[in-house]
N, C-alpha and C. Protein backbone atom coordinates (compact mmCIF):
# COMPACT_ATOMS: atom_id res chain seq x y z
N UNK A 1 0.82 -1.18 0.00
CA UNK A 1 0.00 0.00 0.00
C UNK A 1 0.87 1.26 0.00
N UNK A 2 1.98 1.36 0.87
CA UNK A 2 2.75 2.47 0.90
C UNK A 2 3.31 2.39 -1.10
N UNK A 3 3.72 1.63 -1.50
CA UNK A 3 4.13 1.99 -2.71
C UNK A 3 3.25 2.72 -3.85
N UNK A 4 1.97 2.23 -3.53
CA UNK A 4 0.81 3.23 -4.37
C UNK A 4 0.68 4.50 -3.92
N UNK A 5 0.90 4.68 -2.41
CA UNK A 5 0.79 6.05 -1.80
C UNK A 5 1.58 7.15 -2.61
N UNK A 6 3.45 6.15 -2.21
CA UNK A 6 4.59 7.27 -2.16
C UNK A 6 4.57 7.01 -3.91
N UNK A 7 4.26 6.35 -4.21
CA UNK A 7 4.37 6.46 -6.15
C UNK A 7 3.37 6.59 -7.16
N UNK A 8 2.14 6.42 -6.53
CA UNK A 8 1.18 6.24 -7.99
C UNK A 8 0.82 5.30 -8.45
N UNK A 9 1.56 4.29 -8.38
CA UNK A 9 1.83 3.04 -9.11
C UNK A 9 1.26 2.11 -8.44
N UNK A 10 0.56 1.41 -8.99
CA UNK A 10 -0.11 -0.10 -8.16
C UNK A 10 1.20 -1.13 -8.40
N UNK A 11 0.97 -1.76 -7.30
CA UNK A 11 1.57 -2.95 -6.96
C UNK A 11 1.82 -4.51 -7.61
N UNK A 12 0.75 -4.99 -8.13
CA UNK A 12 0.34 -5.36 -9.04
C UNK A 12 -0.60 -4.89 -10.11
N UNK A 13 -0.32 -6.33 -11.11
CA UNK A 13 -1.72 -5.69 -12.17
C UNK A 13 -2.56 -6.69 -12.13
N UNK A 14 -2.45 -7.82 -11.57
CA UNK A 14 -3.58 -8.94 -11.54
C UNK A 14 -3.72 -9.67 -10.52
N UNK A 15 -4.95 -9.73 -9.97
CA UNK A 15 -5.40 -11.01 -8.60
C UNK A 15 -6.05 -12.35 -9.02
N UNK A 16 -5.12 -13.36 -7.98
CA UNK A 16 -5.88 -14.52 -8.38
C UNK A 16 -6.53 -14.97 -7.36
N UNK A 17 -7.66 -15.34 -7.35
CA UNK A 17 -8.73 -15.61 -6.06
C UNK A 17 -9.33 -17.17 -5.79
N UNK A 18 -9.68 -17.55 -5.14
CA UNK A 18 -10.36 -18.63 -4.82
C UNK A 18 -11.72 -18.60 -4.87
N UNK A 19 -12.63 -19.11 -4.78
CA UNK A 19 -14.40 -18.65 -4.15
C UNK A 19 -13.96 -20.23 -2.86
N UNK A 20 -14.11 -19.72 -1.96
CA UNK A 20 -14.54 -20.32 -0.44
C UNK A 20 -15.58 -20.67 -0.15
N UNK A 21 -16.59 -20.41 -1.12
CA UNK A 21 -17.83 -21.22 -1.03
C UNK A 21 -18.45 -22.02 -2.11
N UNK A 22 -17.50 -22.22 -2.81
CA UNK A 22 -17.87 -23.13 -4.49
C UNK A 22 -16.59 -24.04 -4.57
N UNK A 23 -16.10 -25.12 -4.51
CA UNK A 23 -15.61 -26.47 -5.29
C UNK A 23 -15.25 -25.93 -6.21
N UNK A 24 -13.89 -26.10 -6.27
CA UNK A 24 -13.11 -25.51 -7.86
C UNK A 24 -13.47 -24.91 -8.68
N UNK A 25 -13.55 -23.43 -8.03
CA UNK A 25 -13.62 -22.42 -9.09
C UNK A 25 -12.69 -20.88 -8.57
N UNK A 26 -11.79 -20.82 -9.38
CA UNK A 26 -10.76 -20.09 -9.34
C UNK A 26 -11.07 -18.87 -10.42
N UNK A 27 -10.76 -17.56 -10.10
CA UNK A 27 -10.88 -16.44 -11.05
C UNK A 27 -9.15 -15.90 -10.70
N UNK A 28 -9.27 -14.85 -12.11
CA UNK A 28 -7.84 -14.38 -12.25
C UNK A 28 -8.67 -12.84 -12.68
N UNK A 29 -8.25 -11.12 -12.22
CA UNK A 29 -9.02 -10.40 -12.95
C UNK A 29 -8.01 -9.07 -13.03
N UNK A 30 -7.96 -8.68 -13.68
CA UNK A 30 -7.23 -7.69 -13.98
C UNK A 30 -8.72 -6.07 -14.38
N UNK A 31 -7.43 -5.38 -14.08
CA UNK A 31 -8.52 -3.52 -14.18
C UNK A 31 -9.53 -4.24 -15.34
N UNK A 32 -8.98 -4.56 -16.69
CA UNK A 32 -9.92 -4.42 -17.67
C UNK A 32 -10.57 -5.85 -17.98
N UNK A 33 -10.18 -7.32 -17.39
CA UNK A 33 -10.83 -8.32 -17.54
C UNK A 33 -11.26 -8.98 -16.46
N UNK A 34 -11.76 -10.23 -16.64
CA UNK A 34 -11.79 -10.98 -15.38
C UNK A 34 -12.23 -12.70 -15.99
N UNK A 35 -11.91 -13.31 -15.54
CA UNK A 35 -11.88 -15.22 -16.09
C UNK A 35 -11.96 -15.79 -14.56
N UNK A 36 -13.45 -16.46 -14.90
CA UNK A 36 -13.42 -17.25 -13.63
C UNK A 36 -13.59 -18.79 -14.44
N UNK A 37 -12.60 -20.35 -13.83
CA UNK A 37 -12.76 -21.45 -14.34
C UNK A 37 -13.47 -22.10 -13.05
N UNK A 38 -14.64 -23.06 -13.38
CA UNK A 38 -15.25 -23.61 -12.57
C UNK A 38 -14.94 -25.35 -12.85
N UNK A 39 -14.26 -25.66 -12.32
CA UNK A 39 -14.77 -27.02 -12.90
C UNK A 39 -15.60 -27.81 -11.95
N UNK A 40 -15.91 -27.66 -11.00
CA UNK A 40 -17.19 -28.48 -10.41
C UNK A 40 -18.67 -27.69 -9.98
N UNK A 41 -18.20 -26.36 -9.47
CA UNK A 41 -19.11 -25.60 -9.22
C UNK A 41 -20.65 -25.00 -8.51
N UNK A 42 -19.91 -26.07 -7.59
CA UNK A 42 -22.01 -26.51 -6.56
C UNK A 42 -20.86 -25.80 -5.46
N UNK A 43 -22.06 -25.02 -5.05
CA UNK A 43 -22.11 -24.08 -3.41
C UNK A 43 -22.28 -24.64 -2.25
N UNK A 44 -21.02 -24.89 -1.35
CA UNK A 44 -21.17 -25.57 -0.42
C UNK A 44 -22.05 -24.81 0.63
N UNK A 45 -22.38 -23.69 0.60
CA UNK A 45 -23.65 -23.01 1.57
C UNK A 45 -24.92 -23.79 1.08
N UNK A 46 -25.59 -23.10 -0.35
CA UNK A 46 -26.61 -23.56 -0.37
C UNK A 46 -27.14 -24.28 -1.24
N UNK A 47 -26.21 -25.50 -2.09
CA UNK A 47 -25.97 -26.24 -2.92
C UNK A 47 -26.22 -26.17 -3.99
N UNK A 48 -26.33 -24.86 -4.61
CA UNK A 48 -26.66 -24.38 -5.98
C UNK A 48 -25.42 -24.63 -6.75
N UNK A 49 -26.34 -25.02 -7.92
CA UNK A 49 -24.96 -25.39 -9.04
C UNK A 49 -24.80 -24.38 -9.78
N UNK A 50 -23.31 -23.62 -9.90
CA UNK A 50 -23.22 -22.41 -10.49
C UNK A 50 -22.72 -22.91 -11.94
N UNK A 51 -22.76 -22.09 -12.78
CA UNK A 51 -21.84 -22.65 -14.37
C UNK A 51 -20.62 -23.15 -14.00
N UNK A 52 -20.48 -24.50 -15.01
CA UNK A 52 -19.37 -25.21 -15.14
C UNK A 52 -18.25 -24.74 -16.06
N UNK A 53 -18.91 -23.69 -17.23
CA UNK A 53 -18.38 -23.14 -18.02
C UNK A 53 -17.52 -21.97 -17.52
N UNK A 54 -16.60 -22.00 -18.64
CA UNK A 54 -15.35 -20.75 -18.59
C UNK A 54 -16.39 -19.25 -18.84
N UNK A 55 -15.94 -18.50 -18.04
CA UNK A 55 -16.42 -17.13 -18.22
C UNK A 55 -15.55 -16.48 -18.05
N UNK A 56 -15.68 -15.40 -19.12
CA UNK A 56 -14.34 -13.92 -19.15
C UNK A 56 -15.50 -13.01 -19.46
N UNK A 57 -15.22 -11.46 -18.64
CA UNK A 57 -15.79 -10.80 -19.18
C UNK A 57 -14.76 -9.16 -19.32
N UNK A 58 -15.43 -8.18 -20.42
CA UNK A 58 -14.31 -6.98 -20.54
C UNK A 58 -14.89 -6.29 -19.78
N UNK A 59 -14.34 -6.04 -18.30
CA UNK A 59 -15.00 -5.01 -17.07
C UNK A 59 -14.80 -3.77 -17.70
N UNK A 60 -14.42 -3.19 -18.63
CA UNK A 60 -14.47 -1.82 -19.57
C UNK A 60 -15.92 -1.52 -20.35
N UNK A 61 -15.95 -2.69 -20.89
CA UNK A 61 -17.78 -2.58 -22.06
C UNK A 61 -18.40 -3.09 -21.22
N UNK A 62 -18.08 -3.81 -19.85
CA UNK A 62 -19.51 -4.97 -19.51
C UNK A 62 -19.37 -4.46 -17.94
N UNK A 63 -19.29 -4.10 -17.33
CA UNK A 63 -18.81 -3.62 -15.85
C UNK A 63 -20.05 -5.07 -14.91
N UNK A 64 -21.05 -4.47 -16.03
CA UNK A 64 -21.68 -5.69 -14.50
C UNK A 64 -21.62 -6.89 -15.01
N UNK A 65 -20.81 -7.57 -15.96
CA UNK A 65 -20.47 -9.21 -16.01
C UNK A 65 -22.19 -9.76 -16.75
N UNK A 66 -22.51 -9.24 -17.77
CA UNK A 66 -23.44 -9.79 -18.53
C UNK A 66 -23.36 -10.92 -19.54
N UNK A 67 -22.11 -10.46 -20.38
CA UNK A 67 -21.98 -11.17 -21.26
C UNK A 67 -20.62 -11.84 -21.20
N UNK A 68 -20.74 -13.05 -21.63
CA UNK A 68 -19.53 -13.85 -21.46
C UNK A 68 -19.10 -13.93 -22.71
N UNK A 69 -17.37 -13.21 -22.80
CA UNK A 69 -16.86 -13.48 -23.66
C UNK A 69 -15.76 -14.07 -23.89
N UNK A 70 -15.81 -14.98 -23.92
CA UNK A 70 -14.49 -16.07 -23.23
C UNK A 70 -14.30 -16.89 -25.14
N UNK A 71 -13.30 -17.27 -25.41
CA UNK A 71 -12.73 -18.32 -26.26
C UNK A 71 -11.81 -18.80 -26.02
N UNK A 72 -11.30 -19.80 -26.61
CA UNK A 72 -10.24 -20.53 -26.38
C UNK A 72 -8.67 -19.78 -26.34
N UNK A 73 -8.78 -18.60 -26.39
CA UNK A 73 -7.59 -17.92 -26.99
C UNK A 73 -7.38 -16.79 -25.58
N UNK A 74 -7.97 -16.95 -24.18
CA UNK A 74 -7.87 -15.95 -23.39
C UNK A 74 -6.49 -15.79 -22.75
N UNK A 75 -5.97 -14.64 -22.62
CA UNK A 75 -4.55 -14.18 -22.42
C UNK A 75 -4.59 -14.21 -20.89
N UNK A 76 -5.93 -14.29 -19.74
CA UNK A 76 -5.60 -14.98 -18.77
C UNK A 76 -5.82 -16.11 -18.20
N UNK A 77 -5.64 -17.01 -18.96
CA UNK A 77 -5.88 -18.60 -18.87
C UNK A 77 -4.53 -19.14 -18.57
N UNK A 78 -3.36 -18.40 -19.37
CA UNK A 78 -2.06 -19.09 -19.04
C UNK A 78 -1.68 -19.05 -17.45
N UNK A 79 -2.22 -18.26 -16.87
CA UNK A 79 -1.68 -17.41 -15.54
C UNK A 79 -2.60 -18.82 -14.69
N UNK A 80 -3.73 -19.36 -15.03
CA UNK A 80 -3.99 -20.09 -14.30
C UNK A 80 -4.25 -21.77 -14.58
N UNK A 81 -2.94 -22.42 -15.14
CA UNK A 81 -3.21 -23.50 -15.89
C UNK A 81 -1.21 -23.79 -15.65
């Protein structure tokens, strides 16, 4: 935190997260994207099955995560594979 203070500059440019309440599903998201991979995807709270599918979305055109635009070609897939 002090380095964003005394410089401007963020620290990083990308977080990788867990969900603590879903069975293997990991996101990676940066300022302008975000990729969450699910591969099992049931909610250990209230056993809802969330998508199994890959989702990316551009938090620039889509801010609230409408449309999934994910292909085989996503530049943060390497970061989590």
């Amino acid at each position: 935190m002090m380095n964003l203070i005394k410089t401007g500059k963020p620290i990083r440019d990308k977080i990788i997260c867990s969900d603590g309440l879903c069975k293997d599903r990991i996101t990676i998201r940066t300022k302008k994207k975000k990729l969450i991979i699910s591969k099992d995807g049931k909610c250990y709270l209230c056993g809802a099955q969330l998508s199994k599918e890959k989702e990316e979305y551009d938090l620039e055109k889509d801010p609230h995560e409408l449309n999934n635009v994910y292909s085989k070609k996503s530049e943060l897939e390497k970061f989590l594979i």
